[in-house]
N, C-alpha and C. Protein backbone atom coordinates (compact mmCIF):
# COMPACT_ATOMS: atom_id res chain seq x y z
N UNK A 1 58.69 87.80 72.38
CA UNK A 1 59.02 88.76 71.35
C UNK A 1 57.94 89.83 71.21
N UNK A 2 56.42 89.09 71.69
CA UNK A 2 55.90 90.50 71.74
C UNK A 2 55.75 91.28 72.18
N UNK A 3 56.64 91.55 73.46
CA UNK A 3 57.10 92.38 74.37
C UNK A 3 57.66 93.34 73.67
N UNK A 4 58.98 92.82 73.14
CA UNK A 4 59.88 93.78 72.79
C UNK A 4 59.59 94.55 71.24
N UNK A 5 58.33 93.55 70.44
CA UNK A 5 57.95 94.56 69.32
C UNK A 5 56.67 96.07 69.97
N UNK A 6 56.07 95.73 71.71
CA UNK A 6 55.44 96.38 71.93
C UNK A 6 56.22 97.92 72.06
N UNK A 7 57.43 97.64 73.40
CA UNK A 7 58.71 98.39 73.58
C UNK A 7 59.22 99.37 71.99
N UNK A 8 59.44 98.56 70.75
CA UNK A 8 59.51 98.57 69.77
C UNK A 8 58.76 100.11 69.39
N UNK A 9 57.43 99.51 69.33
CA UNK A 9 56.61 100.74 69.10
C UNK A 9 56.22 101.47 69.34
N UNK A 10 56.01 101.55 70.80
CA UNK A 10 55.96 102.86 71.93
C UNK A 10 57.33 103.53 71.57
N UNK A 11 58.84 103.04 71.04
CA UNK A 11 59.84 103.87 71.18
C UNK A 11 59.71 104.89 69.95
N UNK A 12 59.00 104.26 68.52
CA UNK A 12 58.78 104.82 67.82
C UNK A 12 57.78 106.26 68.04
N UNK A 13 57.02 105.99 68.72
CA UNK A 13 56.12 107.09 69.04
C UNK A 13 56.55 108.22 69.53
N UNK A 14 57.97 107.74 70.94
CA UNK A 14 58.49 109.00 71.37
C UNK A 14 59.41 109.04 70.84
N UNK A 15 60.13 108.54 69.75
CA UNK A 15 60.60 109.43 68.85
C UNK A 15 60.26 110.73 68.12
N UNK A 16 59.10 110.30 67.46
CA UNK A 16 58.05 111.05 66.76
C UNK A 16 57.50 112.38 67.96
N UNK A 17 57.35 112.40 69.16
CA UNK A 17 57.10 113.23 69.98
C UNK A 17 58.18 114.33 70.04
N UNK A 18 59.26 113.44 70.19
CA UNK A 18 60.77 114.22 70.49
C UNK A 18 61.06 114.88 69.50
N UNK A 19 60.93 114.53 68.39
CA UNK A 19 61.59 115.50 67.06
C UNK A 19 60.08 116.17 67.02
N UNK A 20 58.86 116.14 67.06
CA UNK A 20 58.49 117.56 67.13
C UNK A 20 58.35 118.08 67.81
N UNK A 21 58.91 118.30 69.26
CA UNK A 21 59.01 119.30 70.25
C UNK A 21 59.93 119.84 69.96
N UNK A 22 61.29 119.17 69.01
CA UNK A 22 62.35 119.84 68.73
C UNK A 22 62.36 120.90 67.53
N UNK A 23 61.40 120.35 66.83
CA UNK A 23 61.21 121.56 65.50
C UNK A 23 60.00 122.83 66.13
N UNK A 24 59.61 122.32 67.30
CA UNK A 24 58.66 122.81 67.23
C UNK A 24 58.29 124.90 67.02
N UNK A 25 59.87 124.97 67.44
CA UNK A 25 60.33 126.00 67.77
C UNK A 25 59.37 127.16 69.27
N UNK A 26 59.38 126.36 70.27
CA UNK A 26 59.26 126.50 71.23
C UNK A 26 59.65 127.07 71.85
N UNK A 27 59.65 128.45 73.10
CA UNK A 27 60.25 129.28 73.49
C UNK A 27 61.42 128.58 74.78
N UNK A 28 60.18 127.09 75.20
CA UNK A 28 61.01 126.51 76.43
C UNK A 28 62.32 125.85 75.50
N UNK A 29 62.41 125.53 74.33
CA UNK A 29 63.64 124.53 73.94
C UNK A 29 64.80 125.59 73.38
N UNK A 30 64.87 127.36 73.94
CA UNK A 30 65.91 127.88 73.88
C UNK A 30 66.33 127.68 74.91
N UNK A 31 65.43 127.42 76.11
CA UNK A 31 65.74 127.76 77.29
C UNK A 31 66.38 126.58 78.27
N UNK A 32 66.51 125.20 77.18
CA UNK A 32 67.54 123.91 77.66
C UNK A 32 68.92 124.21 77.44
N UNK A 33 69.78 123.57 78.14
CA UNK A 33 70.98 123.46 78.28
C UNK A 33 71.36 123.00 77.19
N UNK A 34 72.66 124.16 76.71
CA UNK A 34 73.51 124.24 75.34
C UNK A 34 73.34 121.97 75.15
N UNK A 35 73.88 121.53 75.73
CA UNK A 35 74.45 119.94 75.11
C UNK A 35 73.04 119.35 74.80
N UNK A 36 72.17 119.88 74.91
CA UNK A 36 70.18 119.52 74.21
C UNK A 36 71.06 120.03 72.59
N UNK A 37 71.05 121.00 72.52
CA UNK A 37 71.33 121.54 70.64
C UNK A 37 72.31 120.73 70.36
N UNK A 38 73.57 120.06 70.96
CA UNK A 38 74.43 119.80 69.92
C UNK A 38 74.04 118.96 69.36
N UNK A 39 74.84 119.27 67.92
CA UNK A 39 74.16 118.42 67.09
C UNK A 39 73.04 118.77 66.47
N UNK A 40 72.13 119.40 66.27
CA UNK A 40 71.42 120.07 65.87
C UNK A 40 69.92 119.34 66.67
N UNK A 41 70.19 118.85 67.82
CA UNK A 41 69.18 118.02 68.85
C UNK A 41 69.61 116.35 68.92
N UNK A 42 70.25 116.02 67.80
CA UNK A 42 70.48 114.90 67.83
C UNK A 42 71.54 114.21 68.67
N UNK A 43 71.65 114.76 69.79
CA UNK A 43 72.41 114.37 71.18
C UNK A 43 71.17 114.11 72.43
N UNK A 44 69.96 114.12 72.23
CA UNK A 44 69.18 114.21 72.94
C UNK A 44 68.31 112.98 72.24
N UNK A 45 68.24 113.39 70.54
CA UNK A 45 67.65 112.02 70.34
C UNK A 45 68.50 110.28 70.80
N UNK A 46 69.78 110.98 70.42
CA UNK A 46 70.71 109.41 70.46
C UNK A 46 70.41 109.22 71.89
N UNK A 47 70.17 110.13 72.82
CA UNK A 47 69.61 109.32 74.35
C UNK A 47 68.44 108.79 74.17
N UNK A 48 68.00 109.24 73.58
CA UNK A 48 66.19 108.46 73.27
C UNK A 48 66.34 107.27 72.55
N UNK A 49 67.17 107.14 71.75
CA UNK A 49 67.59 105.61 71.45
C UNK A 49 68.20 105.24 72.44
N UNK A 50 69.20 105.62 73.07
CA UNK A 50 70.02 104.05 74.15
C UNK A 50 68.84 104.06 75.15
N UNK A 51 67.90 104.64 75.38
CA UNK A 51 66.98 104.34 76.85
C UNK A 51 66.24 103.05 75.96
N UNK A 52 65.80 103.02 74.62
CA UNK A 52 65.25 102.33 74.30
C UNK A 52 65.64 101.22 73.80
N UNK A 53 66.76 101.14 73.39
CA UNK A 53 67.69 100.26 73.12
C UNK A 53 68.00 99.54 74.44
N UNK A 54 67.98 100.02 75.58
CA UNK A 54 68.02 99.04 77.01
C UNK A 54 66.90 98.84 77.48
N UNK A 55 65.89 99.24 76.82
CA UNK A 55 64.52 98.64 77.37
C UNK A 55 64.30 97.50 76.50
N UNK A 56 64.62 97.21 75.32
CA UNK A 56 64.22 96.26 74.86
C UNK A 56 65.19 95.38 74.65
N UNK A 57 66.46 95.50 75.22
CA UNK A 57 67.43 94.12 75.88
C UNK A 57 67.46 93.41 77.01
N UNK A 58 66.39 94.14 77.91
CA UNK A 58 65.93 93.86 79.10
C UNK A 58 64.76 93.54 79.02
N UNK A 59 64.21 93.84 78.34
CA UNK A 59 62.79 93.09 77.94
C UNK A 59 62.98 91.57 77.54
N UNK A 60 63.98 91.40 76.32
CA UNK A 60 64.04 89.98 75.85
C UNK A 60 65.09 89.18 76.37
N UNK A 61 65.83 89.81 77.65
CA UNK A 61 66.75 89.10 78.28
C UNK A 61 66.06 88.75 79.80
N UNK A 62 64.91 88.65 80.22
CA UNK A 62 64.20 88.07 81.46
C UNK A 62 63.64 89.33 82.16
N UNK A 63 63.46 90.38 81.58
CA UNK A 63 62.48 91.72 82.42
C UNK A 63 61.41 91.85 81.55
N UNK A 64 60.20 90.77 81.49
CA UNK A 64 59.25 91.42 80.36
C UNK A 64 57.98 92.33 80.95
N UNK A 65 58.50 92.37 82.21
CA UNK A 65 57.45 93.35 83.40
C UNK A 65 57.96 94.99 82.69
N UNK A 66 58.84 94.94 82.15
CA UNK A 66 59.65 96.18 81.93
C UNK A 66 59.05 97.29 81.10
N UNK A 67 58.03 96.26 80.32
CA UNK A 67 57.38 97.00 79.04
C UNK A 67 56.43 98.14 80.15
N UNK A 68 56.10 97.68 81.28
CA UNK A 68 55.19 98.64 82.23
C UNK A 68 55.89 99.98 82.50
N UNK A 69 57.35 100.15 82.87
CA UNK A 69 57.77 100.30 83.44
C UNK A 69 58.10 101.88 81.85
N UNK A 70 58.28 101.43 80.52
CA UNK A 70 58.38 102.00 79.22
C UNK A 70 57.47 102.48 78.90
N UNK A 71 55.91 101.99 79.33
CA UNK A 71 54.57 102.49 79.39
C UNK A 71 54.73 103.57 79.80
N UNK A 72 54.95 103.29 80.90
CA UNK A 72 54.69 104.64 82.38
C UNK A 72 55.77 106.15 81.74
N UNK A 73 56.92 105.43 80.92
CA UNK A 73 58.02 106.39 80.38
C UNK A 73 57.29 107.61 79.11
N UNK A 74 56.89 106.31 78.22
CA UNK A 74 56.10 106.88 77.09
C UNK A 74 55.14 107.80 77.46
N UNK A 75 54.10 107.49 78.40
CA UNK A 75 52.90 108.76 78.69
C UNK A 75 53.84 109.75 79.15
N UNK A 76 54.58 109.65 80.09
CA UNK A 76 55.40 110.68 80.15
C UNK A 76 55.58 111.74 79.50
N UNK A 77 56.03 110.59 78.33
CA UNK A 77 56.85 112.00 77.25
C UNK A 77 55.70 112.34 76.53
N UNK A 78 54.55 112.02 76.11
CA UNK A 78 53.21 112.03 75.43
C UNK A 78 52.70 113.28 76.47
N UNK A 79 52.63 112.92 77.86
CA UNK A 79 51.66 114.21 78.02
C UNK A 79 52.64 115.62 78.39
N UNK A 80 54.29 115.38 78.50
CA UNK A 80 54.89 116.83 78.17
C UNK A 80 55.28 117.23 76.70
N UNK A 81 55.26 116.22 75.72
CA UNK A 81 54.81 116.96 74.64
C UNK A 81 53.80 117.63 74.37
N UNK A 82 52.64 116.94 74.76
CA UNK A 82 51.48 117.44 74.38
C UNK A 82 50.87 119.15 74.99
N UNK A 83 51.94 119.11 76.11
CA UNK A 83 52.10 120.72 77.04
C UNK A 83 52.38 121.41 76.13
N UNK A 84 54.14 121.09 75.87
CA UNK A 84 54.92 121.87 74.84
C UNK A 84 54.13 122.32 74.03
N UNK A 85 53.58 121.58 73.03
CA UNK A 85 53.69 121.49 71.39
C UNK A 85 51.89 122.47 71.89
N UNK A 86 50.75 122.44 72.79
CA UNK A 86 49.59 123.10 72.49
C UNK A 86 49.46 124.91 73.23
């Protein structure tokens, strides 16, 4: 289980990344494809939940190597926010 509260909290983080690249009002986030806005972004977040929502059913269903694999996802999104947003 402490896999999937790790998964857990890394998803929280790129949440928190994702909605402020989205407010950020950024010149690159006119420049995504119309189905990024629908919804007012929240078609982009609900993908940021099901990726994470299958990382952590696969985590507590016999992939607990996986949390590496959500690591490697999270810096990801951590160091192209951190592009965006400076």
């Amino acid at each position: 289980m402490l896999i999937v509260a790790v998964i857990f909290l890394l998803g929280v983080a790129n949440f928190a990344l994702h909605k402020a690249v989205l407010e950020s009002g950024h010149a690159l986030i006119g420049q995504v494809p119309g189905f990024v806005h629908m919804l007012g972004g929240r078609l982009s977040l609900l993908t940021e939940f099901l990726v994470l929502l299958a990382a952590m059913m696969l985590a507590a269903n016999g992939w607990p190597s996986l949390v590496w694999a959500y690591l490697a996802y999270s810096g990801l999104n951590a160091v192209a926010a951190w592009l965006i947003l400076t």
